[in-house]
Protein backbone atom coordinates (compact mmCIF):
# COMPACT_ATOMS: atom_id res chain seq x y z
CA UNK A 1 100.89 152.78 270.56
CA UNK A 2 99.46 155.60 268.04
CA UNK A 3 100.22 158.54 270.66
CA UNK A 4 103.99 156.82 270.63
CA UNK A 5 104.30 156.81 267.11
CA UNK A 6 102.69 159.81 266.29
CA UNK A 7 103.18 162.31 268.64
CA UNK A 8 106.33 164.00 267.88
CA UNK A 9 105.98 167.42 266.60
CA UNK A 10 107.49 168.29 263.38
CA UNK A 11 111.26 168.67 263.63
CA UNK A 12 111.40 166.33 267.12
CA UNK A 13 113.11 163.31 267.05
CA UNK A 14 110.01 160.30 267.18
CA UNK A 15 109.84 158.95 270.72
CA UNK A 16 110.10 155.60 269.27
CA UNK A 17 113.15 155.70 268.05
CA UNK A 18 114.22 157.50 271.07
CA UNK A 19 116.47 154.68 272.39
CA UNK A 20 118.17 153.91 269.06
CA UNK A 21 118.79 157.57 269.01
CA UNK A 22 121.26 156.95 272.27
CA UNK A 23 122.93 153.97 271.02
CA UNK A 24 126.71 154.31 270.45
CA UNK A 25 128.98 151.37 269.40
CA UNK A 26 132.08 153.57 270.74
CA UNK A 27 134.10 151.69 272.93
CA UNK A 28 132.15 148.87 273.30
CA UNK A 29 133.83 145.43 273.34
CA UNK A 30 133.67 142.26 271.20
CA UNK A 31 130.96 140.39 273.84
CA UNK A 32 129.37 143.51 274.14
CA UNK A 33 128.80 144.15 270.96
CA UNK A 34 127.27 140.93 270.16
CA UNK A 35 124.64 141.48 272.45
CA UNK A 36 123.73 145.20 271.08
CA UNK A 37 123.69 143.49 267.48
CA UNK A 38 121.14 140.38 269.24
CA UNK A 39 119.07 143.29 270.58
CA UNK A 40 118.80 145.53 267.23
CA UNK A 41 118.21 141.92 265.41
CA UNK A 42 115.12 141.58 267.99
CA UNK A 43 113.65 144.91 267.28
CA UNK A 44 114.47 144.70 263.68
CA UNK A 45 112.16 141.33 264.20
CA UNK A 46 109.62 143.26 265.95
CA UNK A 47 109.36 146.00 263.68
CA UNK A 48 108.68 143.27 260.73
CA UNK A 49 106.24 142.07 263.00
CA UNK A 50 104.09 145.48 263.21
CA UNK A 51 105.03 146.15 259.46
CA UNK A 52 103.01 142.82 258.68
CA UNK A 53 99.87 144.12 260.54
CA UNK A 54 100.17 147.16 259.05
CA UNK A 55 99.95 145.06 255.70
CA UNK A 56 96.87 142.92 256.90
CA UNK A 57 95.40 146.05 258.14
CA UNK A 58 95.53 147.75 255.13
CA UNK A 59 94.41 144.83 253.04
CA UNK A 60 91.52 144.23 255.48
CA UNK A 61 90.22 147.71 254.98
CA UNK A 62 90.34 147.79 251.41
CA UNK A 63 90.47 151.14 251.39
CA UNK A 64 92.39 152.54 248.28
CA UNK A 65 96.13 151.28 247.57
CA UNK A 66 97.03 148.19 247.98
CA UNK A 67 99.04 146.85 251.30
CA UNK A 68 102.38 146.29 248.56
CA UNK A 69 101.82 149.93 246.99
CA UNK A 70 101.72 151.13 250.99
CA UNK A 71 104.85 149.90 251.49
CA UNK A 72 106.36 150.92 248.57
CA UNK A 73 105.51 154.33 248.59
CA UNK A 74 105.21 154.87 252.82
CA UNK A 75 108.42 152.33 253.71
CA UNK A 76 110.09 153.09 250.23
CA UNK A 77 110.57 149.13 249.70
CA UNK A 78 111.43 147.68 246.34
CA UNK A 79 108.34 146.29 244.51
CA UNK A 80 109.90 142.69 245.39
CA UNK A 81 110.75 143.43 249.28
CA UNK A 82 106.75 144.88 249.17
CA UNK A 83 105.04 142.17 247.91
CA UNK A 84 106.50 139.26 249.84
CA UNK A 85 105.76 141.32 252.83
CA UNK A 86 102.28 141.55 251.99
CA UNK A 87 102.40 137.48 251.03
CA UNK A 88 103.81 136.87 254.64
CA UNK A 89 101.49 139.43 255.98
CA UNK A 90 98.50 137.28 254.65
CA UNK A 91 99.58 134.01 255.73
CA UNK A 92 100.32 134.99 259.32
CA UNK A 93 96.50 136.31 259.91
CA UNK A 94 96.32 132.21 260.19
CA UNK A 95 99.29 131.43 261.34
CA UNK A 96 99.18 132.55 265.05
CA UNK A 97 101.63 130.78 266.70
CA UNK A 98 104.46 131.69 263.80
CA UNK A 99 103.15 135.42 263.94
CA UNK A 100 103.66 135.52 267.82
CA UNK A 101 107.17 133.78 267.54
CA UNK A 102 107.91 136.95 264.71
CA UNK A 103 106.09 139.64 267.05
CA UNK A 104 108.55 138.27 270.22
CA UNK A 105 111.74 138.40 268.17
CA UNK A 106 112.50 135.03 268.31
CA UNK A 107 112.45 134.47 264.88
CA UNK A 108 112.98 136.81 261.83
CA UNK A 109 110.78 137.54 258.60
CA UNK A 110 113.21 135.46 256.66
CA UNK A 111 112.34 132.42 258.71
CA UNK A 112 108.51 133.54 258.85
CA UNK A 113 108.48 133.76 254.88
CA UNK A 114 109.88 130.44 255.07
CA UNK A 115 107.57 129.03 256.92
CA UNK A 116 104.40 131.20 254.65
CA UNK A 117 106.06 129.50 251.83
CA UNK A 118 105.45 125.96 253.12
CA UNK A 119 102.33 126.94 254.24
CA UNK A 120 101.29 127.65 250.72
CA UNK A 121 102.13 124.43 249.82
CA UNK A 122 100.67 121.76 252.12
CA UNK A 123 98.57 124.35 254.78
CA UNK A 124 99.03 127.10 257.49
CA UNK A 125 97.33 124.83 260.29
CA UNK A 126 99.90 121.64 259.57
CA UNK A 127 102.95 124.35 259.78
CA UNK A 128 101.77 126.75 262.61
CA UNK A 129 100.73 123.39 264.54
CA UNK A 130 104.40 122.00 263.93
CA UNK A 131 106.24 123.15 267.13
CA UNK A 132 109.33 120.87 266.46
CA UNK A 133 109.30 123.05 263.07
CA UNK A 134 108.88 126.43 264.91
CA UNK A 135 111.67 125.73 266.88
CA UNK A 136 114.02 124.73 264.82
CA UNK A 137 112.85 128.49 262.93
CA UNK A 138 114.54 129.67 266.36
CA UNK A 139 117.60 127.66 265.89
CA UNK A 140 119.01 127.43 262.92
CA UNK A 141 120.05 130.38 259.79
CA UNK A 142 117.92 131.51 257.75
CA UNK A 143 119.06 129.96 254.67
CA UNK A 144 119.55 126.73 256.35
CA UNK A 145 116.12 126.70 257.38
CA UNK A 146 114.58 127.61 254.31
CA UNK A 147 115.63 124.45 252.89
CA UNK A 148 113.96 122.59 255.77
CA UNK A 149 111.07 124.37 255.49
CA UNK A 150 110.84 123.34 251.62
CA UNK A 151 111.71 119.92 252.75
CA UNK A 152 109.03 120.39 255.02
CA UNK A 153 106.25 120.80 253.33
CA UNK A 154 107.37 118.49 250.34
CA UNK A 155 107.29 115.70 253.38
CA UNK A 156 103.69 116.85 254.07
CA UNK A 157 101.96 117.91 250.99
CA UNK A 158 99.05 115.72 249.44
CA UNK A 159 101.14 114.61 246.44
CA UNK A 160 105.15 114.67 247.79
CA UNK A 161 105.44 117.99 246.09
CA UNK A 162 104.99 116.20 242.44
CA UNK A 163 102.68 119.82 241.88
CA UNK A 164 105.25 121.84 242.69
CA UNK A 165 107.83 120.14 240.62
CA UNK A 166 105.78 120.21 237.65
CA UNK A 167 105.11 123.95 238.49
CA UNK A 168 109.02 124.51 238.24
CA UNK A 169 109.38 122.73 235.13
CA UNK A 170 106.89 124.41 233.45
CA UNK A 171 107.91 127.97 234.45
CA UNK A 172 111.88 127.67 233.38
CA UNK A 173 112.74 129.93 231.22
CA UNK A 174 115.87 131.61 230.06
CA UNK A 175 116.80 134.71 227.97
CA UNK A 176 119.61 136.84 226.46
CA UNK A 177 119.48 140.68 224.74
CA UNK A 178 122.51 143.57 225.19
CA UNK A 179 122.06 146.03 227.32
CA UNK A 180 121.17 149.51 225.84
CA UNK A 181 123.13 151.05 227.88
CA UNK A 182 126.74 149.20 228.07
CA UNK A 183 126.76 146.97 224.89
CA UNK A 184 127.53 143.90 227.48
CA UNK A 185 125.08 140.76 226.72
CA UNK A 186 123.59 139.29 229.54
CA UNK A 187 122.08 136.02 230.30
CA UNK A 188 119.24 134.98 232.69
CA UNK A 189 117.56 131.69 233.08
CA UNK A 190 115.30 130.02 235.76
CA UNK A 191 115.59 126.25 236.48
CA UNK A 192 113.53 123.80 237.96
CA UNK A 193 115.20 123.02 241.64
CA UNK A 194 116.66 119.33 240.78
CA UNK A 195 118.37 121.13 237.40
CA UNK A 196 119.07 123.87 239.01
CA UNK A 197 121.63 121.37 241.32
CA UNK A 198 123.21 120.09 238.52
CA UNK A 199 124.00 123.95 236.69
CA UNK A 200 125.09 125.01 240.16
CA UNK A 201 127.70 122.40 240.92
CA UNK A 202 128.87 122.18 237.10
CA UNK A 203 129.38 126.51 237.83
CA UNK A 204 130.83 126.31 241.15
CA UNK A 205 133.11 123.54 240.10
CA UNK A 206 134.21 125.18 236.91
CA UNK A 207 135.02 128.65 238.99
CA UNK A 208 137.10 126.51 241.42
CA UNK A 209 138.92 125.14 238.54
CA UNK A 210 139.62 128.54 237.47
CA UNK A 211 140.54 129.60 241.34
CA UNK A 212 143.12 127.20 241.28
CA UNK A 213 144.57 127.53 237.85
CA UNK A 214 144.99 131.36 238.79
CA UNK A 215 146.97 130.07 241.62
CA UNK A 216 144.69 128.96 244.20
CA UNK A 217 145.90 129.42 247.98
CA UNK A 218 149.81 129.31 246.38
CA UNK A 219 149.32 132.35 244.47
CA UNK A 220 146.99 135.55 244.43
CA UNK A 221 144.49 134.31 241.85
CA UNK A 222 141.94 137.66 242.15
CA UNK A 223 144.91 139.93 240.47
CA UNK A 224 144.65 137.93 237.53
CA UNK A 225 140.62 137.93 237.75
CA UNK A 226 138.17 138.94 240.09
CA UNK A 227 135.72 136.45 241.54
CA UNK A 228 132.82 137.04 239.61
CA UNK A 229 135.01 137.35 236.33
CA UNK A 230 136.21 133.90 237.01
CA UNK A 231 132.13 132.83 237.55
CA UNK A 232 131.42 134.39 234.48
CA UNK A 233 134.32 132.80 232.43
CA UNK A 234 132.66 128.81 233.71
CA UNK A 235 129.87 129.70 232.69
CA UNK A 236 130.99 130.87 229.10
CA UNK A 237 133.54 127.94 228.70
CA UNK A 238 130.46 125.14 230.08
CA UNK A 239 128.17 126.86 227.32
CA UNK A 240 130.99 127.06 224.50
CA UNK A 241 133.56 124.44 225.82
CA UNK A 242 135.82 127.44 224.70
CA UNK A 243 139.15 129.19 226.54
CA UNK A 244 137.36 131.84 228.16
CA UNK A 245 140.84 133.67 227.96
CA UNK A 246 141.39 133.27 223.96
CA UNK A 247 137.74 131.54 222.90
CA UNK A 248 139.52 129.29 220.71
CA UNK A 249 138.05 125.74 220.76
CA UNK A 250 138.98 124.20 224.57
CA UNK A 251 142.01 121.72 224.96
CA UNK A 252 143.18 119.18 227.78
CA UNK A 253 142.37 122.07 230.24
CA UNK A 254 139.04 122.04 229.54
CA UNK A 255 138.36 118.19 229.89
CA UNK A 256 136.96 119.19 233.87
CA UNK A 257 134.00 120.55 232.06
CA UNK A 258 132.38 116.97 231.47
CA UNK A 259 129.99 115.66 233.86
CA UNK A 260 131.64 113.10 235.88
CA UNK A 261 131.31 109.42 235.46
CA UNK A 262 129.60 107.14 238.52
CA UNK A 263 131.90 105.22 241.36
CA UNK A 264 132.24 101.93 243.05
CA UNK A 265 132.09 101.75 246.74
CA UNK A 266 135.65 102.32 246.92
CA UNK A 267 135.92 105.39 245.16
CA UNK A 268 137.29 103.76 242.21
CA UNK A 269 135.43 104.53 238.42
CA UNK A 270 133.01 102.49 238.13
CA UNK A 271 133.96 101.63 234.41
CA UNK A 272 137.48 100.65 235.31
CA UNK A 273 139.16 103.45 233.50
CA UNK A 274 140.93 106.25 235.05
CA UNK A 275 139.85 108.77 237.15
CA UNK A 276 138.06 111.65 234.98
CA UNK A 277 139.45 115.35 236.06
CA UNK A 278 135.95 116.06 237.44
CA UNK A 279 136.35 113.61 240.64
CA UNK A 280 139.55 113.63 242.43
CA UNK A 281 141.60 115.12 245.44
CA UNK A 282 141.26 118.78 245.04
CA UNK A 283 144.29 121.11 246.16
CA UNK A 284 143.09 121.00 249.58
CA UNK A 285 143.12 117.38 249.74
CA UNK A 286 139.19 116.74 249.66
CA UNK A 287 138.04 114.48 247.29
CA UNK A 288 135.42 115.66 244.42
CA UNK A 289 132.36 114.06 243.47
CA UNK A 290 131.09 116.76 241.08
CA UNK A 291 128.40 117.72 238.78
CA UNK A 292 126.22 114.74 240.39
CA UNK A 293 122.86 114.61 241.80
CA UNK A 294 123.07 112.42 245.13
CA UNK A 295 119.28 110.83 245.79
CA UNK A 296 118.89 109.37 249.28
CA UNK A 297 115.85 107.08 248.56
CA UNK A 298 114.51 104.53 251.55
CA UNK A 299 114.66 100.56 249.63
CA UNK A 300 110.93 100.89 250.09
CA UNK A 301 110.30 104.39 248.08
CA UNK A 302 112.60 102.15 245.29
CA UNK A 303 110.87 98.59 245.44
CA UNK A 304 107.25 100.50 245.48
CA UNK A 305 106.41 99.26 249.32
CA UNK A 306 106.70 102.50 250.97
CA UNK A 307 105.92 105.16 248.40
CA UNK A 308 105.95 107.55 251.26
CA UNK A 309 109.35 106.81 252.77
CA UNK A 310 112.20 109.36 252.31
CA UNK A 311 112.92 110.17 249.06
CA UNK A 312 115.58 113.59 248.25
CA UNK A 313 118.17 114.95 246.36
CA UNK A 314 121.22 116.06 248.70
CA UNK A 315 121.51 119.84 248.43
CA UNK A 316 118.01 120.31 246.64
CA UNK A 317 115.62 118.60 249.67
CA UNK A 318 112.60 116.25 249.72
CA UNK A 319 111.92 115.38 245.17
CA UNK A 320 108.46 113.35 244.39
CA UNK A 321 109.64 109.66 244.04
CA UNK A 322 108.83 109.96 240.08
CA UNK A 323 112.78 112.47 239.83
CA UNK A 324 114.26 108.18 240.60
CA UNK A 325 112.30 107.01 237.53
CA UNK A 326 113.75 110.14 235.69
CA UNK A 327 117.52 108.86 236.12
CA UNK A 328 119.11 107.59 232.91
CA UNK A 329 119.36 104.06 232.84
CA UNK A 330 123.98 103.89 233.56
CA UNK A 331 123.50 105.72 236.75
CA UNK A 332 125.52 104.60 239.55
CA UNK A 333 123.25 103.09 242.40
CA UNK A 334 125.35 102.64 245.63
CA UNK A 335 123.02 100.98 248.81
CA UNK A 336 124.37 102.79 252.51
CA UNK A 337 124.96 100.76 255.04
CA UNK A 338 125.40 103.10 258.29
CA UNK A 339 125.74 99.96 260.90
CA UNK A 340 127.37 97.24 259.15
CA UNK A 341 129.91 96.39 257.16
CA UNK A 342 128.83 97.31 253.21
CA UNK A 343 130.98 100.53 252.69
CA UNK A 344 134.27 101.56 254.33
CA UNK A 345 132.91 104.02 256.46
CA UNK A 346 135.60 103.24 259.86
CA UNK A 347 139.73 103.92 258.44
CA UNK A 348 141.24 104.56 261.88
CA UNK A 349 144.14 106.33 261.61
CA UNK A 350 145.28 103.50 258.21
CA UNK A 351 144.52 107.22 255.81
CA UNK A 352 143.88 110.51 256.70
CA UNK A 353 141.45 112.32 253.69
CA UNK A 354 138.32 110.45 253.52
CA UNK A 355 137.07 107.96 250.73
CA UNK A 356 134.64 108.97 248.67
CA UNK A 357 131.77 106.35 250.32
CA UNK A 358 132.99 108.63 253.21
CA UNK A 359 132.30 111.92 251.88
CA UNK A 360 128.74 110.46 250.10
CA UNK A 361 127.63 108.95 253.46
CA UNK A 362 128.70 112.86 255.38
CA UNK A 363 126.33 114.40 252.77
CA UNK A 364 123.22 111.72 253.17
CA UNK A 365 124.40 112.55 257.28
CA UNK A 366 124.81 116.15 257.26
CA UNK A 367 123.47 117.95 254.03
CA UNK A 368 125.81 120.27 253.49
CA UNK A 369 127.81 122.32 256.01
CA UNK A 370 126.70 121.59 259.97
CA UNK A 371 127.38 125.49 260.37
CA UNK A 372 125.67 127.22 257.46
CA UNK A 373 123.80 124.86 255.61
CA UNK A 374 125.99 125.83 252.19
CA UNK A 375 125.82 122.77 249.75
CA UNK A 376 127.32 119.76 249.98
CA UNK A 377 129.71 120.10 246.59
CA UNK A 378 131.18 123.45 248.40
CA UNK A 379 132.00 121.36 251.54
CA UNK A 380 134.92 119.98 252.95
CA UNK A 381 135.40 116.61 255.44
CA UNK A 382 136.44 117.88 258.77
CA UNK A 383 137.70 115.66 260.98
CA UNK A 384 136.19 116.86 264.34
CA UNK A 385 138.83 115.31 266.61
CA UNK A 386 141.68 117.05 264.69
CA UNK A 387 144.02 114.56 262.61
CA UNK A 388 147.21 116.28 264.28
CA UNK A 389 145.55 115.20 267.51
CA UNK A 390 145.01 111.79 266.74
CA UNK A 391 141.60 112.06 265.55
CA UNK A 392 140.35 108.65 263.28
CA UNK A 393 139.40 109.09 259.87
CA UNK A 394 136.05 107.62 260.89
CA UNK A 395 132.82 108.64 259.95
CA UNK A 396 131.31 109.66 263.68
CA UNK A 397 134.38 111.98 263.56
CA UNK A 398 134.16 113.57 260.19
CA UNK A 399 131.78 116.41 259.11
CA UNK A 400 130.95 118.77 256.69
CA UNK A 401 131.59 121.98 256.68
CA UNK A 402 131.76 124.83 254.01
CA UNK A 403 135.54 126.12 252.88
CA UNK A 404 135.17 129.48 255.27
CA UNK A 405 134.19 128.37 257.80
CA UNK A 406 136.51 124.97 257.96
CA UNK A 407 139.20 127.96 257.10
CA UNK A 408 137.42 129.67 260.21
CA UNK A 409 137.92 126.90 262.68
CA UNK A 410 141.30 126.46 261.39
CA UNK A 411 142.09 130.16 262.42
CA UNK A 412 140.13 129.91 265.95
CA UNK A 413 141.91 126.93 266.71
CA UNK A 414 145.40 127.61 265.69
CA UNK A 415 144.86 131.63 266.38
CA UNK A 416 145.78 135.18 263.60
C-alpha cells in the first residue's frame, strides 16, 4: 500500500489515481453513467475509509499535531470537515462491523457519522451489534437515515434521550451584530430539536405563503424575489408581524403568521369557528396542518403503564415522554385508530384530496417523504394508484412524498 501511494517520482502522475486519471464521461450514456457515478461513490467511500485510519493512526501515535490539524493542513479540510472526521475516526476503532461496511463502500461517512453519533449516545457495541440498523445504513439516504439513527439511539439510551434533550435546551443560543464588512445584520440562533420543529414549519410555511402570493406555479414568483429573499422576508415578518415589502405594521395578509388552532377528527376546527389561514387546501390542493408539533405516543407511554413504549414527535424522532407533559393544557389530542372504524381513514373514490385525519395518519405511517425523508409539513398526499386511474382516496393508497419529487413522478409518468 505505501510503495502504491508513494512511489511516484516528482512530476509523475500517483499510481493510485492512475485509473481516475483514464476516466472520461464523453459519450457515455444515461445507464452508463449511473454506474461510473456508483463506482466513484464507492471509492469516494473507501478513501473516507483509509482517511479515518489515517486519523486513528495519527491519534494513536501521539506524535506532534493532532489527527484534525493533519487533516487540515495535509487534506486542506475545513476545521469542521477535520474534526468530525477525527470524531468518526475514534468511534470506528470500536465499531468494527460499521468500519468494515465504510472500508467496503457499502456505506458512506455520512451514514458512518450517523451511526458514531448514536453511538455516543447509548454505546458503540449496542449500534455496531445492530445489523437490522447497519443495513438499513446501506439502504436508505443519508439524511433519511440520520434521523433513524437519532431515533435510534433515543429508543436505546438509558434515560429515552431525556440527557440529550436537556443538553439541547441548555445550549440554545441566538445572536445578532452587522457585518463589518457589508453593513447587512445577520441573525443566528440554535434551537433545541422539538423547537427547532416548530421555527422550521412556521419558516417554511411563511416562505410558501410568499411563493404563492408572488404567483406560485401561475406566475414566475423568483423575478419578483429570489428564494432565499422570500426565506428571509418570513422570517422578518414572523419576528415583526410586519410587510416585509413596506415594514409597516402587517394587515389581513399577514393573519397566516399565527400558529394554527387544533382539529376534530374530521378536519373541522376544533373550536367551531372558521378555518384559520394557517390550515387549509393549499394551491396544490393538499391540505395544511401547519406550525404543529404531531406526537405519536403509545396509550401506555400516556396512562404511565408502558413508560417505554413509543413516544416521538413526527419530523423531529424518538422525544423523552416528559416533551407530552410539556404540552399546554388546549392541545388537541386525537387517538388513531389504523384497523377500525374511529377516523375516516377509507373515502373510496366519494373525494379525491385527503382529509386531514388522512394526511395526520400518512405522517404517524410514513414520516415524511417515502423517497427522501424531507419533513412531513413539506409533503404532499400521493395517491399511489393514480386518481385519473381510478385509484381510492384510501389510506393503503396514499403516501407522502416531498413537492419535487411528487413533481418528479408526475414528469416520469406523464413524460418532458
Amino acid at each position: 500500500m505505501n510503495e502504491l501511494v508513494f512511489s511516484s517520482s516528482a512530476g509523475e502522475p500517483n499510481p493510485a489515481l492512475a485509473w481516475l486519471d483514464r476516466v472520461s464521461v464523453a459519450g457515455l450514456s444515461g445507464p452508463e453513467l449511473r454506474v461510473l457515478a456508483a463506482t466513484l461513490g464507492r471509492i469516494k467511500n473507501k478513501a473516507d475509509s483509509v482517511l479515518c485510519e489515517v486519523a486513528a493512526a495519527v491519534s494513536e501515535s501521539g506524535a506532534g499535531a493532532a489527527a484534525a490539524e493533519v487533516l487540515q493542513d495535509s487534506v486542506r479540510m475545513s476545521g469542521r470537515e477535520a474534526r468530525r472526521v477525527a470524531r468518526v475516526a475514534e468511534q470506528l476503532a470500536a465499531m468494527p462491523n460499521t468500519a468494515q461496511r465504510l472500508a467496503s463502500g457499502d456505506i458512506t461517512m455520512d451514514h458512518a457519522t450517523a451511526l458514531a453519533n448514536a453511538a455516543e449516545q447509548c454505546g458503540a457495541g449496542t449500534v455496531d451489534g445492530d445489523a437490522a440498523l447497519l443495513d438499513r445504513a446501506g439502504l436508505a439516504s443519508s439524511d433519511a437515515f440520520a434521523r433513524e439513527a437519532r431515533g435510534f439511539a433515543a429508543r436505546k439510551s438509558p434515560d429515552r434521550g431525556e440527557a440529550r434533550l436537556e443538553g439541547q435546551r441548555r445550549a440554545r443560543t441566538a445572536s445578532t451584530f452587522v457585518d463589518r464588512d457589508t453593513g447587512m445584520g445577520r441573525l443566528c440562533a440554535d434551537f433545541d430539536s422539538v423547537s427547532f420543529n416548530l421555527v422550521e414549519q412556521a419558516i417554511d410555511n411563511r416562505t410558501d405563503a410568499l411563493w404563492r402570493a408572488d404567483g406560485g406555479r401561475d406566475g414566475r414568483p423568483d423575478q419578483i424575489r429570489t428564494g432565499g429573499q422570500r426565506r428571509a422576508d418570513a422570517v422578518f415578518e414572523l419576528i415583526t408581524g410586519r410587510d416585509a415589502g413596506t415594514r409597516q405594521p402587517g394587515g389581513e395578509h399577514l393573519v397566516g403568521v399565527q400558529p394554527a388552532g387544533g382539529h376534530s377528527a374530521d378536519g373541522q376546527p376544533a373550536d367551531g369557528q372558521s378555518a384559520r389561514p394557517g390550515n387549509r387546501a393549499g394551491s396544490n390542493g393538499r391540505v395544511r396542518v401547519s406550525n404543529q408539533l404531531v406526537v405519536v405516543a403509545d396509550i401506555g407511554v400516556i396512562d404511565g403503564t408502558a413508560p417505554g413504549g413509543r413516544c416521538e414527535i413526527i419530523g423531529t424522532g424518538p422525544v423523552p415522554p416528559s416533551v407530552i407533559g410539556q404540552l399546554s393544557p388546549d392541545t388537541a389530542v386525537a387517538g388513531m385508530i389504523f384497523d377500525g372504524h374511529g377516523q375516516p381513514l377509507w373515502l373510496g373514490r366519494s373525494r379525491r384530496l385527503a382529509s386531514v385525519a388522512q394526511h395526520l395518519a400518512v405522517a404517524v405511517r410514513d414520516r415524511g417523504c417515502v423517497t427522501c425523508g424531507a419533513p412531513m409539513h413539506r409533503c404532499e398526499i400521493h395517491h399511489v394508484r393514480e386518481w385519473e386511474n381510478g385509484g381510492p382516496t384510501d389510506i393503503d393508497n396514499l403516501a407522502a412524498l416531498c413537492g419535487p419529487h411528487h413533481r418528479r413522478h408526475h414528469r416520469t409518468r406523464d413524460g418532458p
